[in-house]
Protein backbone atom coordinates (compact mmCIF):
# COMPACT_ATOMS: atom_id res chain seq x y z
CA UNK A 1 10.14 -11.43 -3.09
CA UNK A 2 12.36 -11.24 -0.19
CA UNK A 3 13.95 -8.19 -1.16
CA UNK A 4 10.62 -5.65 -0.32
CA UNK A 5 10.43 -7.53 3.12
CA UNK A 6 14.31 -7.30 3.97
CA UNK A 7 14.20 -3.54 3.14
CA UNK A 8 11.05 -2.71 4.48
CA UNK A 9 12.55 -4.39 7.97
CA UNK A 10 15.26 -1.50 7.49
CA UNK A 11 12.73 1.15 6.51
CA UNK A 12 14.09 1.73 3.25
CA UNK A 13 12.34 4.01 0.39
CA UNK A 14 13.19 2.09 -2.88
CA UNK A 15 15.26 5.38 -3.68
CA UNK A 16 17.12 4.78 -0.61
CA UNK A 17 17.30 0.88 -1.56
CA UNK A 18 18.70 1.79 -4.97
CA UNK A 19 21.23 4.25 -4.31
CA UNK A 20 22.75 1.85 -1.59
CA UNK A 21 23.02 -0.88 -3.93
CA UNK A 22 23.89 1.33 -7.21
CA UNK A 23 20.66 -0.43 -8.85
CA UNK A 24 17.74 2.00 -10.21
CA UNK A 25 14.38 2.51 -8.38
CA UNK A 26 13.36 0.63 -11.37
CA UNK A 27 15.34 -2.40 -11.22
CA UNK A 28 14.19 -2.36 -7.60
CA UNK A 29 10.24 -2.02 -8.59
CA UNK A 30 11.10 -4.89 -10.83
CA UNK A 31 12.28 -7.37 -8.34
CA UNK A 32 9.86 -6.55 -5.78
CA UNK A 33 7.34 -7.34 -8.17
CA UNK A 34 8.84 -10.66 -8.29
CA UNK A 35 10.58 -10.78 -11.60
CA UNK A 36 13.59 -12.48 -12.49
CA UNK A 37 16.78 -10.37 -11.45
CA UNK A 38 20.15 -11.20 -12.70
CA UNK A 39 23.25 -12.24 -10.74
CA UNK A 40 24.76 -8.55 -10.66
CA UNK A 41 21.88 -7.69 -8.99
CA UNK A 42 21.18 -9.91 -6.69
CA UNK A 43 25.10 -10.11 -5.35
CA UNK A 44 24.45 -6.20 -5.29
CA UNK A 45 21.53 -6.70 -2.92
CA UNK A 46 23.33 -8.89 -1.11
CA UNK A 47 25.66 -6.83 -0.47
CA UNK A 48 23.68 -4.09 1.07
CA UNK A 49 21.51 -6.30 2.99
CA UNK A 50 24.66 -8.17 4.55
CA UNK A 51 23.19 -11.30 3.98
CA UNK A 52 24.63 -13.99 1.92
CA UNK A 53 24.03 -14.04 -1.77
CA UNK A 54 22.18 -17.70 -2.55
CA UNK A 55 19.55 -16.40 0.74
CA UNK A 56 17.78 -14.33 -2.25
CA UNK A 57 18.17 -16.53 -4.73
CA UNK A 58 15.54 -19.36 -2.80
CA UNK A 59 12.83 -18.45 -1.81
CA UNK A 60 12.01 -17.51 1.86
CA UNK A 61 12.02 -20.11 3.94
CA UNK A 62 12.02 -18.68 7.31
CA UNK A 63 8.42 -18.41 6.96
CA UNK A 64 6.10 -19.73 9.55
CA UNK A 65 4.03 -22.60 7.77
CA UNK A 66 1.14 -20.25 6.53
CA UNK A 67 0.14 -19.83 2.97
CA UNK A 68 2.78 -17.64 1.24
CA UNK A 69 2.01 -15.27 -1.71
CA UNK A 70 4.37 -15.30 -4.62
CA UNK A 71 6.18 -12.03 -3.36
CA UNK A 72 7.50 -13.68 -0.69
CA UNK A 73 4.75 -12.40 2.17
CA UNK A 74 2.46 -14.77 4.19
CA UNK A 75 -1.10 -14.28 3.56
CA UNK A 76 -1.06 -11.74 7.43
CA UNK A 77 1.38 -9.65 6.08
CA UNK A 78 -0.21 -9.61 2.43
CA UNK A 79 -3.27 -8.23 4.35
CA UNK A 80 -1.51 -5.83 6.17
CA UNK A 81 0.56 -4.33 3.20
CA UNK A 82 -3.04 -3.95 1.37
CA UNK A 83 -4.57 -2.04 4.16
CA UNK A 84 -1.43 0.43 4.84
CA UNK A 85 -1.54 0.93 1.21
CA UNK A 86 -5.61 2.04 1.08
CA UNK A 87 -4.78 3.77 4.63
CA UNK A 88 -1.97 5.71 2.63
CA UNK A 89 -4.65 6.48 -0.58
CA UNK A 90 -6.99 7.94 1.78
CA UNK A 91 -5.02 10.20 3.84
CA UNK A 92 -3.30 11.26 0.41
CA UNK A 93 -7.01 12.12 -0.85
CA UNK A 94 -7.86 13.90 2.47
CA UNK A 95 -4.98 16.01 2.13
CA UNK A 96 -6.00 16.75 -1.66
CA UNK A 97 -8.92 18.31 -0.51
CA UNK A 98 -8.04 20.31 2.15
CA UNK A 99 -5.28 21.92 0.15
CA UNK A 100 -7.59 22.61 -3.00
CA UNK A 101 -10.73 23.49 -0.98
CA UNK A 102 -7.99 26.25 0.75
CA UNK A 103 -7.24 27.35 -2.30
CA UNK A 104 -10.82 27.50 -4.06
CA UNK A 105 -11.83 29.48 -0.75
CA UNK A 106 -9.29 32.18 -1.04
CA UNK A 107 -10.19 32.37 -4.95
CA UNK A 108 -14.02 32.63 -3.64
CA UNK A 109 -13.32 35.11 -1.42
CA UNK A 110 -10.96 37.14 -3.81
CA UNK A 111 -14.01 37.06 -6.52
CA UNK A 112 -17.16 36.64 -4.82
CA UNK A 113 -17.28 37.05 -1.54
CA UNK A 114 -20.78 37.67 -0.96
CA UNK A 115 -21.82 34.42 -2.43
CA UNK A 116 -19.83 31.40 -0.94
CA UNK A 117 -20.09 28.85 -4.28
CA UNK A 118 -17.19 26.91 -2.89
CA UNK A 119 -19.49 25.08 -0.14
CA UNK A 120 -21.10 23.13 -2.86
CA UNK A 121 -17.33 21.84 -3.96
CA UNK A 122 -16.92 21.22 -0.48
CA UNK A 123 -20.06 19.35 0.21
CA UNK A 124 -19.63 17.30 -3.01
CA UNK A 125 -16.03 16.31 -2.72
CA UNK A 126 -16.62 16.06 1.10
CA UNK A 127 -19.02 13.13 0.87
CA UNK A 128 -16.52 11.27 -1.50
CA UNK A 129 -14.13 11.71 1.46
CA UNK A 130 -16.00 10.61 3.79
CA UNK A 131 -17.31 7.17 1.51
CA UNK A 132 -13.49 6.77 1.29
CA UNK A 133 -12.83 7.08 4.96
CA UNK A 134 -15.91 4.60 6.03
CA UNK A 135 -14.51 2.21 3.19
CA UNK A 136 -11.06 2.20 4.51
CA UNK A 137 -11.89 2.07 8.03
CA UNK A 138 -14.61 -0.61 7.06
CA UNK A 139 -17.50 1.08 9.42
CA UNK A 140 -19.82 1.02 6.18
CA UNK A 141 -19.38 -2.16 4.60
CA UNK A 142 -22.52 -4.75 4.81
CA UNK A 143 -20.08 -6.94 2.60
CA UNK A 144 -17.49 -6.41 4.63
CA UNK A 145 -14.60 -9.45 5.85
CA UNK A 146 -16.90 -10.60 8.14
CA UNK A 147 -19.88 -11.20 5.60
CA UNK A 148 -16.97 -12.64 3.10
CA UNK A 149 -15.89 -14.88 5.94
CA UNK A 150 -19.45 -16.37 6.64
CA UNK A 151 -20.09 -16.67 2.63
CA UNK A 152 -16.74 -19.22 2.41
CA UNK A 153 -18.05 -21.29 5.28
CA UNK A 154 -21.42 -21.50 3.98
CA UNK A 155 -20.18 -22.82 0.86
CA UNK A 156 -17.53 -25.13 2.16
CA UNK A 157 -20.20 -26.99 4.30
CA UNK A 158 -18.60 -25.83 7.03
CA UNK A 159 -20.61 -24.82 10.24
CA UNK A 160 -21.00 -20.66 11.13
């Protein structure tokens, strides 16, 4: 819906979204989502956004002619919202294991620290990390968007 795009413009948190318009972070999940939202809400919204009321009750129509997906994006920013979102997972996961592997070194140094056990978590976790960042990044993909791309026009007829 039009509501994620007009706060993300604003660089809104949801929280920050719902305590503007008196809504919950739940109500605002919900629309975002595209369901149904009642009047309350939506003159609420409109409210905060300064725009006028029936704008997000229709759907967008200041979109350029591409393909639209039913939360109100076109298919480039649909894309884009999917890869800041497996960006964001990865650097969440890299920071998970620097912070435990900190930890599980000062515990392995506290206990043992003739015997360094906690390279082995390191190593193991490490090379998930690393599968993650080459997946994200797309530097390891044989199927990547370029492979997907050539697939379509292969089976569409259409010359590579």
């Amino acid at each position: 819906m039009l509501i994620q795009k007009l706060r993300l413009q604003r660089g809104w948190s949801q929280q920050q979204l719902a305590d503007l318009s008196g809504l919950s972070v739940r109500t605002i999940q919900r629309l975002e989502q595209g369901q149904v939202a009642s009047t309350e809400s939506l003159k609420s919204l409109a409210a905060v956004f300064e725009i006028d009321f029936s704008t997000l009750q229709e759907p967008d129509m200041n979109t350029s002619t591409l393909a639209t997906t039913p939360s109100g994006f076109n298919a480039d920013e649909a894309l884009a919202f999917a890869q800041v979102r497996k960006l964001k997972g990865f650097y969440l996961h890299l920071a998970q294991y620097a912070f435990t592997l900190a930890i599980l070194l000062a515990i392995n140094l506290w206990t043992h620290p003739q015997y360094l056990w906690v390279r082995w978590v390191a190593l193991g976790w490490g090379m998930g990390v690393l599968f993650h960042a080459l997946r994200v990044f797309q530097r390891l993909s044989p199927f990547g968007a370029e492979w997907e791309k050539k697939q379509v026009e292969k089976r569409l007829g259409r010359k590579i």
